[in-house]
N, C-alpha and C. Protein backbone atom coordinates (compact mmCIF):
# COMPACT_ATOMS: atom_id res chain seq x y z
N UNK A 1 0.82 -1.18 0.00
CA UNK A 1 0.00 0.00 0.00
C UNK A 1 0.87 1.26 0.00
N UNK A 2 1.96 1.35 1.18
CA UNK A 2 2.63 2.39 0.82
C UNK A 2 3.41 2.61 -0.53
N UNK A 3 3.67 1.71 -1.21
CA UNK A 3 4.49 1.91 -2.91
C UNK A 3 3.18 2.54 -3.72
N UNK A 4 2.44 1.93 -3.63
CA UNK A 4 1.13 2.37 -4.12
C UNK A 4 1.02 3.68 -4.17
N UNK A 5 0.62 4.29 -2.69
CA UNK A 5 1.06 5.79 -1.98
C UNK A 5 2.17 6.20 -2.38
N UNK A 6 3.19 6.11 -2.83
CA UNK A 6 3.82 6.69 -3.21
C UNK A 6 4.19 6.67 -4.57
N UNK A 7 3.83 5.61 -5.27
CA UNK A 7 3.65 5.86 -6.75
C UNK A 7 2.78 7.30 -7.53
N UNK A 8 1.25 7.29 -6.44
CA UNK A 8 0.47 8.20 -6.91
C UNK A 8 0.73 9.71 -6.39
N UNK A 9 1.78 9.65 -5.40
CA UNK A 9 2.33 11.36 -4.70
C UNK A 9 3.11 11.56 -5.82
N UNK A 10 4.11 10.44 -6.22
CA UNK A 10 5.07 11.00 -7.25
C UNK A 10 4.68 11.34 -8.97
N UNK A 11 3.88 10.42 -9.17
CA UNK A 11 2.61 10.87 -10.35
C UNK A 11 2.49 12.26 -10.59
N UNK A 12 1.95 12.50 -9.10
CA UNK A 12 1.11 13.72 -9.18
C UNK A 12 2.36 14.96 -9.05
N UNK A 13 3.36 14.38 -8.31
CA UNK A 13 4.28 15.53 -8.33
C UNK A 13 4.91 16.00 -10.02
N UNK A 14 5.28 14.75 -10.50
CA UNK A 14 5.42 14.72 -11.69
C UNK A 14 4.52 15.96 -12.34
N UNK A 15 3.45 15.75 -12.72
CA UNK A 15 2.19 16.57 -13.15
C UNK A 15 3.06 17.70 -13.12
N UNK A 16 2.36 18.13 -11.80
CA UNK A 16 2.87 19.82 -11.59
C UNK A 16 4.04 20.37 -11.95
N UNK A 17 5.44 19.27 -12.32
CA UNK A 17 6.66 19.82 -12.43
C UNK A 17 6.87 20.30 -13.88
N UNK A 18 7.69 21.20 -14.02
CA UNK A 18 7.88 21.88 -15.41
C UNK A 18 9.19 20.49 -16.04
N UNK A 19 8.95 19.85 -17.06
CA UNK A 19 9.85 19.05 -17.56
C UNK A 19 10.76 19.89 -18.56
N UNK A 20 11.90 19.44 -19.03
CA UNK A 20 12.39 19.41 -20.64
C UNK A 20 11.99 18.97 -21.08
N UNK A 21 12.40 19.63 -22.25
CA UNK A 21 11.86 19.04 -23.10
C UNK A 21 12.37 17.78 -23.83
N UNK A 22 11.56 16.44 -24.47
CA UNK A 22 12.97 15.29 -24.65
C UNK A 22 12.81 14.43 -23.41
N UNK A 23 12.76 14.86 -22.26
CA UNK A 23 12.50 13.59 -21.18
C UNK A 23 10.96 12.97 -21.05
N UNK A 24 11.49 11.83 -20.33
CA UNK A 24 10.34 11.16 -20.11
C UNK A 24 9.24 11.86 -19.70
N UNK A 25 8.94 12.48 -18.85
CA UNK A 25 8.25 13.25 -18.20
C UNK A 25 7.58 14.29 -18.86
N UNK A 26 7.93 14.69 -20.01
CA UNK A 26 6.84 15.66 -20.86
C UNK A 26 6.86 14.58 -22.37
N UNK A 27 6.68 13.27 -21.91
CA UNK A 27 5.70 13.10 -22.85
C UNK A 27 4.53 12.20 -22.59
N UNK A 28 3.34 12.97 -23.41
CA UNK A 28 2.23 12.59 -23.00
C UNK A 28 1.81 11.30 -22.65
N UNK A 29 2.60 10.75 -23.80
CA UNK A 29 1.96 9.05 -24.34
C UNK A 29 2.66 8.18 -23.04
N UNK A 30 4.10 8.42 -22.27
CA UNK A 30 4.93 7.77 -21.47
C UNK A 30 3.65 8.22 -20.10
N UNK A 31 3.44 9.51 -19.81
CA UNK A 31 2.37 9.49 -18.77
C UNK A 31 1.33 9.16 -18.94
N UNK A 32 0.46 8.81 -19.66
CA UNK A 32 -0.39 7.90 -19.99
C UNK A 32 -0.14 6.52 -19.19
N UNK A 33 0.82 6.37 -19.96
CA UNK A 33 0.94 5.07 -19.86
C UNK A 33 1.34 4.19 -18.13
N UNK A 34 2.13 5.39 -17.31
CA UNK A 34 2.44 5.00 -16.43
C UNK A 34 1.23 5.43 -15.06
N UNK A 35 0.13 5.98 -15.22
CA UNK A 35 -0.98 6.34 -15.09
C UNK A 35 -1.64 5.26 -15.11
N UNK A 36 -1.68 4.27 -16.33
CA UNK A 36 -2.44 2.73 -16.76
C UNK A 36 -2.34 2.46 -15.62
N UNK A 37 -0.40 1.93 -15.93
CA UNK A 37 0.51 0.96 -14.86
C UNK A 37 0.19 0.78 -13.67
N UNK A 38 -0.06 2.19 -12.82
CA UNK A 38 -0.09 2.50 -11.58
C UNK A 38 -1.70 2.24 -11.46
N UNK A 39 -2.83 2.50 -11.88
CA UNK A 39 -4.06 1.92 -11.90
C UNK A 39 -4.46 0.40 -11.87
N UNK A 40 -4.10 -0.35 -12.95
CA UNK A 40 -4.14 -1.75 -13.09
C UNK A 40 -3.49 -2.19 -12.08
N UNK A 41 -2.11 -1.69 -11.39
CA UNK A 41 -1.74 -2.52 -10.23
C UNK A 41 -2.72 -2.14 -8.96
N UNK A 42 -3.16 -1.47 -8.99
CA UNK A 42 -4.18 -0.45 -7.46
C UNK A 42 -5.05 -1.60 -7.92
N UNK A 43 -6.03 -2.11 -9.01
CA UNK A 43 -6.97 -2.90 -8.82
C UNK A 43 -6.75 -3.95 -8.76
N UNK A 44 -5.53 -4.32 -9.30
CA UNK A 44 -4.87 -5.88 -8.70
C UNK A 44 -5.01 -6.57 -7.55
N UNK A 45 -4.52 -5.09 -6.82
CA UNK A 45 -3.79 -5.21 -5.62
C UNK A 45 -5.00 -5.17 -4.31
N UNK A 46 -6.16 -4.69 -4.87
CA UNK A 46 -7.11 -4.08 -4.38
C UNK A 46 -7.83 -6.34 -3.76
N UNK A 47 -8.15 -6.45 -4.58
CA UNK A 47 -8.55 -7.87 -4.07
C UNK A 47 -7.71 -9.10 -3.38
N UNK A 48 -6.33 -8.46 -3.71
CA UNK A 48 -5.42 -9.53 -2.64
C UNK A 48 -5.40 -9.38 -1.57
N UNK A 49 -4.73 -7.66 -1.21
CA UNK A 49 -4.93 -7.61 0.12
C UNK A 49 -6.48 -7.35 0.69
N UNK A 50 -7.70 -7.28 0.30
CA UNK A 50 -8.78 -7.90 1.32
C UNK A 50 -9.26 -9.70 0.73
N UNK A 51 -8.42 -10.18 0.49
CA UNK A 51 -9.16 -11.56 0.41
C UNK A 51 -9.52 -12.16 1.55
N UNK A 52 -8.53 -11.72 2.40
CA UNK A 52 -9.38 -12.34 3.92
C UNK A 52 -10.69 -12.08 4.33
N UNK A 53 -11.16 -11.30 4.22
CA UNK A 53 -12.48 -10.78 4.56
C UNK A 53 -13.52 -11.53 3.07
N UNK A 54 -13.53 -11.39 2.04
CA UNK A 54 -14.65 -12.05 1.17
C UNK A 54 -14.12 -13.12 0.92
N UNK A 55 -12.96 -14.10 1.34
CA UNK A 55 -12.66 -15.17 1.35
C UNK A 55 -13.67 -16.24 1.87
N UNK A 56 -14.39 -15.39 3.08
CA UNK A 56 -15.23 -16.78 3.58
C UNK A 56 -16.13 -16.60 2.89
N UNK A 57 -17.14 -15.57 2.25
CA UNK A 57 -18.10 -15.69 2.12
C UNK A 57 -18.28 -16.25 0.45
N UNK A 58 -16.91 -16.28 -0.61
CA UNK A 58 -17.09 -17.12 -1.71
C UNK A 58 -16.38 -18.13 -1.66
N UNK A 59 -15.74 -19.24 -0.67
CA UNK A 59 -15.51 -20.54 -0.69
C UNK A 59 -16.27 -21.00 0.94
N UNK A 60 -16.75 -20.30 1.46
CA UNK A 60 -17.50 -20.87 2.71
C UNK A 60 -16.81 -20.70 3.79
């Protein structure tokens, strides 16, 4: 959870920062993409760590 948390502080810091031009960071398609990255793992991640809790109620 905290990588998580800190994937999306640094995201966002990213955002606000003025890039060059030429780096990763001002281009659109690379933040896009690492935006996906960081999403698809949050919902990944989202059902592992509570499986304990709806664990009983879909195998009994």
């Amino acid at each position: 959870m905290l990588a998580l948390g800190f994937g999306f502080v640094t995201l966002r810091r990213e955002e606000k920062r003025a890039c060059e031009v030429g780096t990763l960071c001002a281009s659109p398609i690379a933040r896009r993409r690492m935006k996906w990255a960081l999403w698809i793992a949050t919902m990944i991640s989202i059902p592992l760590l509570t499986f304990p809790w709806w664990s009983k109620l879909v195998l009994g």
